[in-house]
C-alpha atoms as a PDB file:
ATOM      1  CA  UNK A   1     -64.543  16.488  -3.259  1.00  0.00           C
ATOM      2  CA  UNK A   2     -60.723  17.915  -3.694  1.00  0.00           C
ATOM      3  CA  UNK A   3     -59.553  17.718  -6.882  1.00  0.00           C
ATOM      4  CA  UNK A   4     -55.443  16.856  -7.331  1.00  0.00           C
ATOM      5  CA  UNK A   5     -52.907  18.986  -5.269  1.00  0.00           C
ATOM      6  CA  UNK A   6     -51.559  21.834  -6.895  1.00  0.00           C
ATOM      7  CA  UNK A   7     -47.952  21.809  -7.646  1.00  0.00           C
ATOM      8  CA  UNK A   8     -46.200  24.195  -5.263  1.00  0.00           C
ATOM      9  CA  UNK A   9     -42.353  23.471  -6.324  1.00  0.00           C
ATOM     10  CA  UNK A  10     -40.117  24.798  -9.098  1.00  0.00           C
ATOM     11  CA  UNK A  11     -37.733  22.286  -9.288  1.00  0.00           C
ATOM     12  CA  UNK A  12     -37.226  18.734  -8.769  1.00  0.00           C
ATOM     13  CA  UNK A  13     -33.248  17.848  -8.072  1.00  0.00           C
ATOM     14  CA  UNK A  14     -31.661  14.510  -7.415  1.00  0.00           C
ATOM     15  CA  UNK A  15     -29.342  14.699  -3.800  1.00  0.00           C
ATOM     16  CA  UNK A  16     -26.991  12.136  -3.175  1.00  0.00           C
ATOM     17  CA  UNK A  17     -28.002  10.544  -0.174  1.00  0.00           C
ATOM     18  CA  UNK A  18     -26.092   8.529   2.018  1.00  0.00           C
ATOM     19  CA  UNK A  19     -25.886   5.187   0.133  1.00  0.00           C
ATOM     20  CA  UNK A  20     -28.304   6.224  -2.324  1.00  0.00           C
ATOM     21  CA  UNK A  21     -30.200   9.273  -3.697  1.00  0.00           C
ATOM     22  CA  UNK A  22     -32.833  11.771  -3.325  1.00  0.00           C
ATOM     23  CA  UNK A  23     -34.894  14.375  -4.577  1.00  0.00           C
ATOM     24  CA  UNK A  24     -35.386  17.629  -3.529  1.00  0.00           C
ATOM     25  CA  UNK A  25     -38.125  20.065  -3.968  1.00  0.00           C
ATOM     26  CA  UNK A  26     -36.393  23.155  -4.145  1.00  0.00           C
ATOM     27  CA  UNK A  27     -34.232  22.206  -1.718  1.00  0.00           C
ATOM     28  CA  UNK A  28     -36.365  20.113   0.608  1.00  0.00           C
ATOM     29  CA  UNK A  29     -36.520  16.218   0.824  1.00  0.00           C
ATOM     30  CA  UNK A  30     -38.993  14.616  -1.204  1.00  0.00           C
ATOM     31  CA  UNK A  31     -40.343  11.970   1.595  1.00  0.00           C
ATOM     32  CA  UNK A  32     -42.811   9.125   1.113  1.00  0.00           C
ATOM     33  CA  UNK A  33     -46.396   8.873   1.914  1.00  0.00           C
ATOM     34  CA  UNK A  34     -45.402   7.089   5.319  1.00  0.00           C
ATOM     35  CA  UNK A  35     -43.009  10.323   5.961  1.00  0.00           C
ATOM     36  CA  UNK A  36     -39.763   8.256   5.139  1.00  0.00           C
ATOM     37  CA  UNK A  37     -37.363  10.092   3.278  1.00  0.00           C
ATOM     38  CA  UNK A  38     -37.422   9.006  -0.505  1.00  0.00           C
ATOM     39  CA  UNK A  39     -34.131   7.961  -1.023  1.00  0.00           C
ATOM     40  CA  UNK A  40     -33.863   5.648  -4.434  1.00  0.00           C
ATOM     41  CA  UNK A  41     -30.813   3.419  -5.287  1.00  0.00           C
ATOM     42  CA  UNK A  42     -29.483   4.237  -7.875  1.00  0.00           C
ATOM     43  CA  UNK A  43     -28.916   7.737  -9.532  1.00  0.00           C
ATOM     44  CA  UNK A  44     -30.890   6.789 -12.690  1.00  0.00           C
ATOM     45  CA  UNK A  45     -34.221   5.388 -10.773  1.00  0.00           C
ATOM     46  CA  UNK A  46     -33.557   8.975  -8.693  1.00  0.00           C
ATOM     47  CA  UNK A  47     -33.536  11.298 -12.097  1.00  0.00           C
ATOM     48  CA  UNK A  48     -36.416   9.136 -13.117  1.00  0.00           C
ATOM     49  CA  UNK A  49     -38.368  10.395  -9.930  1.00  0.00           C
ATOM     50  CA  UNK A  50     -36.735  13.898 -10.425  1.00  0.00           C
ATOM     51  CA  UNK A  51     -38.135  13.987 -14.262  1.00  0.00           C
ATOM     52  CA  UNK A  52     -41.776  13.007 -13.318  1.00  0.00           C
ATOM     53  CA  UNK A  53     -41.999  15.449 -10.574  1.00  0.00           C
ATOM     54  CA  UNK A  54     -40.396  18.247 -13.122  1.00  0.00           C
ATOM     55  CA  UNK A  55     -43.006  17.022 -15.888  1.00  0.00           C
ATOM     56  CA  UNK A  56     -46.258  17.862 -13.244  1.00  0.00           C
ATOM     57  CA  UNK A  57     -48.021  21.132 -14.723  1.00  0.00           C
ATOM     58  CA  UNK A  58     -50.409  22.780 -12.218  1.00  0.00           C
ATOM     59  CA  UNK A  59     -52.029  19.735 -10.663  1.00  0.00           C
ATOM     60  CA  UNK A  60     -50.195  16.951  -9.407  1.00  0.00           C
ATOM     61  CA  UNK A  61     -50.984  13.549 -10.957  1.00  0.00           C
ATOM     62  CA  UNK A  62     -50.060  10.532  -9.410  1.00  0.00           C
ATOM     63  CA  UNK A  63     -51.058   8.323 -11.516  1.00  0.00           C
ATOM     64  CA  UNK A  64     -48.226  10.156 -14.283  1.00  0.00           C
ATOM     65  CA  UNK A  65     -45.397   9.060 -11.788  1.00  0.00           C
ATOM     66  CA  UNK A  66     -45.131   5.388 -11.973  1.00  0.00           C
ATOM     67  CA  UNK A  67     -41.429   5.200 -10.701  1.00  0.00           C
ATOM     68  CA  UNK A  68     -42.430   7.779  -8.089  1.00  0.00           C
ATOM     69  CA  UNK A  69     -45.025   4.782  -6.613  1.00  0.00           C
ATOM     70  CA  UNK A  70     -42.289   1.766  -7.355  1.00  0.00           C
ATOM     71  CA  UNK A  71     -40.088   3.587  -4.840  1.00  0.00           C
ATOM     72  CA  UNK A  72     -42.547   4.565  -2.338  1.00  0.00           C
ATOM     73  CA  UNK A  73     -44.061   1.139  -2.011  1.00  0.00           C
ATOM     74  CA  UNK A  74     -40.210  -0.763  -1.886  1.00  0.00           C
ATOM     75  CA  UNK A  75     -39.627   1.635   1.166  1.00  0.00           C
ATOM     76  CA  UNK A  76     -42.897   1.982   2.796  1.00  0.00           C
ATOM     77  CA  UNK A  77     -44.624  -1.374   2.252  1.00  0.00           C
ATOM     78  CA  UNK A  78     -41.944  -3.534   1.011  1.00  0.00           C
ATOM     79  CA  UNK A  79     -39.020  -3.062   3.117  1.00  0.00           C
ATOM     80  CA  UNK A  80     -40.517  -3.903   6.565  1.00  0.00           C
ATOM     81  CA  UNK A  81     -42.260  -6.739   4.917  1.00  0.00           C
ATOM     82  CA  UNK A  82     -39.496  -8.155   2.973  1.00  0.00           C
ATOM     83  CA  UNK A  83     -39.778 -11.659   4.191  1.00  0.00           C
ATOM     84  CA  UNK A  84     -43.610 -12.106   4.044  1.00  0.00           C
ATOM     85  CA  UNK A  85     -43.380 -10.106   0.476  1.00  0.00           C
ATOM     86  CA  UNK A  86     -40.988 -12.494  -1.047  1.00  0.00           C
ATOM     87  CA  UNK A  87     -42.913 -15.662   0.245  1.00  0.00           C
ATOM     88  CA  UNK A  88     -45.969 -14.315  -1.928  1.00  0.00           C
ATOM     89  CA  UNK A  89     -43.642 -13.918  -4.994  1.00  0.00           C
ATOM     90  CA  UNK A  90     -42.338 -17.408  -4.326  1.00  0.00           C
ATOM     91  CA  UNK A  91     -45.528 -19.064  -3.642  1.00  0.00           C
ATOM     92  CA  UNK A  92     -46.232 -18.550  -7.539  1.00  0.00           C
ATOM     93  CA  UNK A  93     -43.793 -20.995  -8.398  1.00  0.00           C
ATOM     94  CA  UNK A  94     -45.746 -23.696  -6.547  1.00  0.00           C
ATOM     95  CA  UNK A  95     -49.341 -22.781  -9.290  1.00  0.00           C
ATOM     96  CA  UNK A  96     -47.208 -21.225 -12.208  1.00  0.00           C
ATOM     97  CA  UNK A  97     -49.440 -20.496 -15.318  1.00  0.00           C
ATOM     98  CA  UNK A  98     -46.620 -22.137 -17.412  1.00  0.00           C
ATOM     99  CA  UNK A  99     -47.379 -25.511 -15.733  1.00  0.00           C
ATOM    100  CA  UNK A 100     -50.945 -25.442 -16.888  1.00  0.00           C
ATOM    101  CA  UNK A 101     -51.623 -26.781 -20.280  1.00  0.00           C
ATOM    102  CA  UNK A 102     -54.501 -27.356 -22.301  1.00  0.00           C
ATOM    103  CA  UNK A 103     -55.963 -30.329 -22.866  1.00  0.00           C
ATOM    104  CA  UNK A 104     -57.873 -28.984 -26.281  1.00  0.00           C
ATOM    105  CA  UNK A 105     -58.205 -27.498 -28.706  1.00  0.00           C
ATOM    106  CA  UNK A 106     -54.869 -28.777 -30.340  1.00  0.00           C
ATOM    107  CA  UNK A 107     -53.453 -25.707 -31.718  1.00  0.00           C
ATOM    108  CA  UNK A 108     -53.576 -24.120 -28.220  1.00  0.00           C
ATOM    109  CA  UNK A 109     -51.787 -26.957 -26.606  1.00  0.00           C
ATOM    110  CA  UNK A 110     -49.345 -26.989 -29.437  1.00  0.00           C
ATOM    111  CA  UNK A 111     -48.588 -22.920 -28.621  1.00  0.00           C
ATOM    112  CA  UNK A 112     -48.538 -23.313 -25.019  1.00  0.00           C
ATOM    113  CA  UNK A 113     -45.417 -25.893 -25.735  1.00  0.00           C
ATOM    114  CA  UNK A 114     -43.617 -23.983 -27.658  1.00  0.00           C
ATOM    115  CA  UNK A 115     -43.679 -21.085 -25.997  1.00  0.00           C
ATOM    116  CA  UNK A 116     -43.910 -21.984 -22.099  1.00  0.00           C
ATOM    117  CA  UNK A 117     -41.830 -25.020 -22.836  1.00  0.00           C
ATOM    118  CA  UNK A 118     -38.225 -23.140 -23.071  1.00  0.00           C
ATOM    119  CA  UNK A 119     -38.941 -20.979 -20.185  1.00  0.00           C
ATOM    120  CA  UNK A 120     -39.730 -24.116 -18.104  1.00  0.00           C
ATOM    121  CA  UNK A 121     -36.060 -25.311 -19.700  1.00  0.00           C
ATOM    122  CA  UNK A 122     -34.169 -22.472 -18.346  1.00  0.00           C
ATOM    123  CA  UNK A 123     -35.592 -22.059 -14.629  1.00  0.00           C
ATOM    124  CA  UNK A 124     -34.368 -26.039 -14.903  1.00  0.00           C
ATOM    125  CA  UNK A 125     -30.850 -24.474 -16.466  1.00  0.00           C
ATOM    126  CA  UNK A 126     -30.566 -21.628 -14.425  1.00  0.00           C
ATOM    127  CA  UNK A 127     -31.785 -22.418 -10.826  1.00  0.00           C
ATOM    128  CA  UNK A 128     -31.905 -26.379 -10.591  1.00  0.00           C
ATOM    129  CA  UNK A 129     -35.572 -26.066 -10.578  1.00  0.00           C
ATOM    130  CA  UNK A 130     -37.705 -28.301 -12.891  1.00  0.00           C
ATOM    131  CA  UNK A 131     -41.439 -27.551 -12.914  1.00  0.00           C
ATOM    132  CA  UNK A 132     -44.167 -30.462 -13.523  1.00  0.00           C
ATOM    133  CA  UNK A 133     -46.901 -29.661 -16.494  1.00  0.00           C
ATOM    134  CA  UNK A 134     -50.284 -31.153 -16.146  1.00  0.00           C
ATOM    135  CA  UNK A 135     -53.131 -30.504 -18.164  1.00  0.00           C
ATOM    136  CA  UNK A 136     -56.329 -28.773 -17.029  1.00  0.00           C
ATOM    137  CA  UNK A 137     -56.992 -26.650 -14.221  1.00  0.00           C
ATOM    138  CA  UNK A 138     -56.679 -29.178 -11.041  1.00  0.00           C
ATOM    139  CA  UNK A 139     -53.431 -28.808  -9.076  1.00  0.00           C
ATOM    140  CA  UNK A 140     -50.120 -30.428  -9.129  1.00  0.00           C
ATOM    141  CA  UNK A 141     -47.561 -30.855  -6.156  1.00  0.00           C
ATOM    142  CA  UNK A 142     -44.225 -29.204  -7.844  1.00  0.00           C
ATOM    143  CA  UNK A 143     -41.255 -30.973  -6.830  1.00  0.00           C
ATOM    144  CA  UNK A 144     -39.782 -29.489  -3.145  1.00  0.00           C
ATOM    145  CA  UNK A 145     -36.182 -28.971  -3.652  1.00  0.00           C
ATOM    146  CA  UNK A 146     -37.600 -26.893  -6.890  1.00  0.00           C
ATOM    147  CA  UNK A 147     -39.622 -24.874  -4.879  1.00  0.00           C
ATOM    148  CA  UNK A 148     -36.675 -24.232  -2.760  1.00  0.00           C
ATOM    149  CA  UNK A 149     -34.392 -23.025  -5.241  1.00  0.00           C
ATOM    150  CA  UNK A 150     -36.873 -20.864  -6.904  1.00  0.00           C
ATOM    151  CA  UNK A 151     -37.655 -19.222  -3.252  1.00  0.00           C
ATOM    152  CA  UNK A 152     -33.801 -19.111  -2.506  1.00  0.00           C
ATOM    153  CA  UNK A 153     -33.397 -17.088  -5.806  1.00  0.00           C
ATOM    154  CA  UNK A 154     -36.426 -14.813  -4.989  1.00  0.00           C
ATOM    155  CA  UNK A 155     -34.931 -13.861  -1.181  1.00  0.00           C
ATOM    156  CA  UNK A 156     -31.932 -13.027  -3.081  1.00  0.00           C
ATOM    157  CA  UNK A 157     -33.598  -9.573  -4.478  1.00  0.00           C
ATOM    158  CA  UNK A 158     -33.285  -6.068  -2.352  1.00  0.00           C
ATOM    159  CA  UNK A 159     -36.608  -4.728  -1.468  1.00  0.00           C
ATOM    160  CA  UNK A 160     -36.446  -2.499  -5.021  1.00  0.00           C
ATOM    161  CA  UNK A 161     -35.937  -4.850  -7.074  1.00  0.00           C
ATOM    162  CA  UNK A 162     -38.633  -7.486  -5.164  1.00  0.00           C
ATOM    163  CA  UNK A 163     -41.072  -4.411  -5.618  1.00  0.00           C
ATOM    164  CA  UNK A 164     -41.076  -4.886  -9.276  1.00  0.00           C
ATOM    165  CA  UNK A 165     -40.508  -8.804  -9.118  1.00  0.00           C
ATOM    166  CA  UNK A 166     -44.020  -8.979  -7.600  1.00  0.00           C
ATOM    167  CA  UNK A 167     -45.160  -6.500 -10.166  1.00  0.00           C
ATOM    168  CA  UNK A 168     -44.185  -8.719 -13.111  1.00  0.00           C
ATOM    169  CA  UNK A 169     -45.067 -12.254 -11.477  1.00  0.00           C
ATOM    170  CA  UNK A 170     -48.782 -11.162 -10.034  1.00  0.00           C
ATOM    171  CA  UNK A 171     -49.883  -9.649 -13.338  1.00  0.00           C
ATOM    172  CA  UNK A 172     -48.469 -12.116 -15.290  1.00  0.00           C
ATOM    173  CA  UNK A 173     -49.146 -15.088 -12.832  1.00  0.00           C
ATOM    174  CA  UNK A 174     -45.752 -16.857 -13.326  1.00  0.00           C
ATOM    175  CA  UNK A 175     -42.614 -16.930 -11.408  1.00  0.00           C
ATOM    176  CA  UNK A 176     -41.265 -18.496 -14.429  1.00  0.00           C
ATOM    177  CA  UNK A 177     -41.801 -15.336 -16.148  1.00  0.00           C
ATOM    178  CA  UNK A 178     -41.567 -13.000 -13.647  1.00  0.00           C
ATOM    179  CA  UNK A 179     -37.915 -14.133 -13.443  1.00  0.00           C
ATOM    180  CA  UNK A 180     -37.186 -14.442 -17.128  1.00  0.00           C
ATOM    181  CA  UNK A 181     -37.605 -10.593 -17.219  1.00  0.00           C
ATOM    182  CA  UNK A 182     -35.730  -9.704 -14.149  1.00  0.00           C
ATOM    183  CA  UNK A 183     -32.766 -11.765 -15.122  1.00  0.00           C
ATOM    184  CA  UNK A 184     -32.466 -10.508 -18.219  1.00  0.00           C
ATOM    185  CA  UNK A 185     -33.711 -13.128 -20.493  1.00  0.00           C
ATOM    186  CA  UNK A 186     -36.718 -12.156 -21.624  1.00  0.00           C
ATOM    187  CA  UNK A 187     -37.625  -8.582 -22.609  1.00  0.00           C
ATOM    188  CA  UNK A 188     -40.816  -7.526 -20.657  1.00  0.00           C
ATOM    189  CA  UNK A 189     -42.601  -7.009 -24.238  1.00  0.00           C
ATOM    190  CA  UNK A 190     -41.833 -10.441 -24.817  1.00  0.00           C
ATOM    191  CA  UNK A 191     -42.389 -12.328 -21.357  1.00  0.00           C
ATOM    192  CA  UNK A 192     -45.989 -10.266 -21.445  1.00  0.00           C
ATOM    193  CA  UNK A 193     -47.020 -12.203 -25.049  1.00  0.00           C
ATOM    194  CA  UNK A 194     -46.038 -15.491 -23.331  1.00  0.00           C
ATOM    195  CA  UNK A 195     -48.583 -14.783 -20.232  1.00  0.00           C
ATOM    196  CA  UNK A 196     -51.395 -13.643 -22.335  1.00  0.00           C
ATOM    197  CA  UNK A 197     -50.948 -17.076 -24.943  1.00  0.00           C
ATOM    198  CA  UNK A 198     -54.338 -18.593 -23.670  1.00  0.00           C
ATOM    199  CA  UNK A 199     -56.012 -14.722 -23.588  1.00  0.00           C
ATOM    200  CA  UNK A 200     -54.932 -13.763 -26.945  1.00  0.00           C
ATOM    201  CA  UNK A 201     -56.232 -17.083 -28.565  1.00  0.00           C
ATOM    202  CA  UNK A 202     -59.480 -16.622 -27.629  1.00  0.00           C
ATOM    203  CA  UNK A 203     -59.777 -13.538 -28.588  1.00  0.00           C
ATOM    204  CA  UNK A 204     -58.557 -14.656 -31.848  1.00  0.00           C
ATOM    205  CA  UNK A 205     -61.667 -17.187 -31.708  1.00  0.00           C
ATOM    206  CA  UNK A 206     -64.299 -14.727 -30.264  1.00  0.00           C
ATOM    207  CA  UNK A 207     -63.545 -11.281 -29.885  1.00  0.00           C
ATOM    208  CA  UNK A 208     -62.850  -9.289 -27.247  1.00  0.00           C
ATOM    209  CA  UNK A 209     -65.135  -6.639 -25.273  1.00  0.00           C
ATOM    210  CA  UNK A 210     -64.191  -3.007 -24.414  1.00  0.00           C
ATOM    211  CA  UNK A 211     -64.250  -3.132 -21.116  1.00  0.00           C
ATOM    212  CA  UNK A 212     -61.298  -6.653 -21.205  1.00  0.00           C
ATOM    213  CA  UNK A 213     -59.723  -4.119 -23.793  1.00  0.00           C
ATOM    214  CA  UNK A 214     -59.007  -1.517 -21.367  1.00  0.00           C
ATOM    215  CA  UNK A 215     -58.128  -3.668 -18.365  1.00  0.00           C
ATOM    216  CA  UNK A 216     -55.469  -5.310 -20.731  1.00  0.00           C
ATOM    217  CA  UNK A 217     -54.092  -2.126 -21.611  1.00  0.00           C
ATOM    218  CA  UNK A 218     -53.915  -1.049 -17.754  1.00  0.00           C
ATOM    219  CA  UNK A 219     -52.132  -4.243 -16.730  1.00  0.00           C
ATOM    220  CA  UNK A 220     -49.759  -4.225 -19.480  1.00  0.00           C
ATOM    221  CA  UNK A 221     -48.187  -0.991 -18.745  1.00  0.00           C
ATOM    222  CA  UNK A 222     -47.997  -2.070 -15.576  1.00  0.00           C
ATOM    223  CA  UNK A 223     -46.276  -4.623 -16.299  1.00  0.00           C
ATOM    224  CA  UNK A 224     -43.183  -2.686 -18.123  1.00  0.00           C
ATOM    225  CA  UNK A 225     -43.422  -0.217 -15.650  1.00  0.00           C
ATOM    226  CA  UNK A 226     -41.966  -2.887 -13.724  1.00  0.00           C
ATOM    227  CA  UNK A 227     -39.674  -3.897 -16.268  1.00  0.00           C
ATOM    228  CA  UNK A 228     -37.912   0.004 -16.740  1.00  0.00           C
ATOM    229  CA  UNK A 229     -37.990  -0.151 -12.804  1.00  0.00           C
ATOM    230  CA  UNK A 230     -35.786  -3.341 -12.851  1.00  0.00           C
ATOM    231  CA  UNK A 231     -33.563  -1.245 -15.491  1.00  0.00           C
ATOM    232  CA  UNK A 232     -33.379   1.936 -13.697  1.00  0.00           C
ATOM    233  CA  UNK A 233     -32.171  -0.242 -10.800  1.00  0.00           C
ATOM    234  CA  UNK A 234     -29.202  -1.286 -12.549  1.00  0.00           C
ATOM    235  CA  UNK A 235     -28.735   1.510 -14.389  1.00  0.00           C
END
């Protein structure tokens, strides 16, 4: 078994690019995994690329370059998918966790409300899309022109910025949220304590296990990975 690549450049340099902008490994395109030239956006998500590349020692480690992978999946995976990718996003909207309340215990239900509840207010505010709450588990039929508006605003993001929109709504398993973040009104810090409500009061009741420790850890830097991706895309 190989071990990681060694690193066999000296420098890392952002190159403007046609509408957007590489990198260059002393002097030679940086390209993607699918042989596309890496070409990011924006200068800043560029010089974020650049700096992780530059901060490599002798062995390259991928999983150190987080922006690096954003990029390479919007252009690889994301941008000849961009259609089918932004139906998954908007599906969420149709089984958001927000929409899911507990029937017991009472001080659960009562923190779901108050912090779901204004979320739930400004999707209605903001995109003419009321959501339906129900409690338990079983599903409920969301109403249609909602659905549409949410999907309307979801086809509305470039295959970057739908890159990290998936990021934020699969891990947190809300549109609602996912949205929140990307528009600006909820910091990612934030919109990730309002997705782990139910999570965090059970572990408050029982505990919590090493193993659900470090998955939690993994899936919240994840998730403002995504976040700092949105940024550097409108840096």
């Amino acid at each position: 078994m190989t071990g990681p690549a060694k690193r066999f450049w000296t420098s890392a340099d952002v190159v403007p690019d046609g509408a957007g902008y590489g990198i260059a490994l002393d002097g030679r395109a940086l390209k993607t995994p699918a042989g596309k030239p890496l070409c990011a956006p924006t200068h800043a998500a560029a010089a974020a690329v650049a700096a992780e590349w530059n901060a490599q020692t002798d062995r390259i480690r991928p999983t150190t370059m987080p922006v690096t992978r954003a990029v390479n999946v919007a252009i690889d995976r994301v941008t000849p998918e961009r259609g089918a990718v932004a139906e998954v996003v908007a599906e969420y909207g149709a089984t958001d966790l927000l929409c899911y309340r507990a029937p017991w215990p009472g001080p659960l239900a009562a923190r779901q409300a108050a912090r779901w509840d204004p979320v739930l207010a400004w999707l209605e505010t903001r995109y003419g899309a009321p959501l339906i709450c129900v409690e338990g588990v079983m599903h409920v039929a969301q109403p249609a022109p909602s659905l549409a508006a949410l999907r309307a605003a979801v086809e509305g993001f470039d295959a970057f910025a739908l890159t990290a929109l998936h990021e934020l709504v699969s891990i947190a398993g809300s549109l609602g949220l996912g949205l929140a973040v990307a528009e600006g009104r909820l910091t990612g810090a934030d919109a990730w304590a309002l997705s782990r409500t139910d999570e965090d009061f059970q572990i408050e009741q029982w505990g919590e296990d090493d193993e659900a420790v470090a998955l939690t850890a993994r899936r919240h830097r994840d998730f403002l990975v995504a976040e700092r991706f949105l940024q550097l895309l409108r840096a």
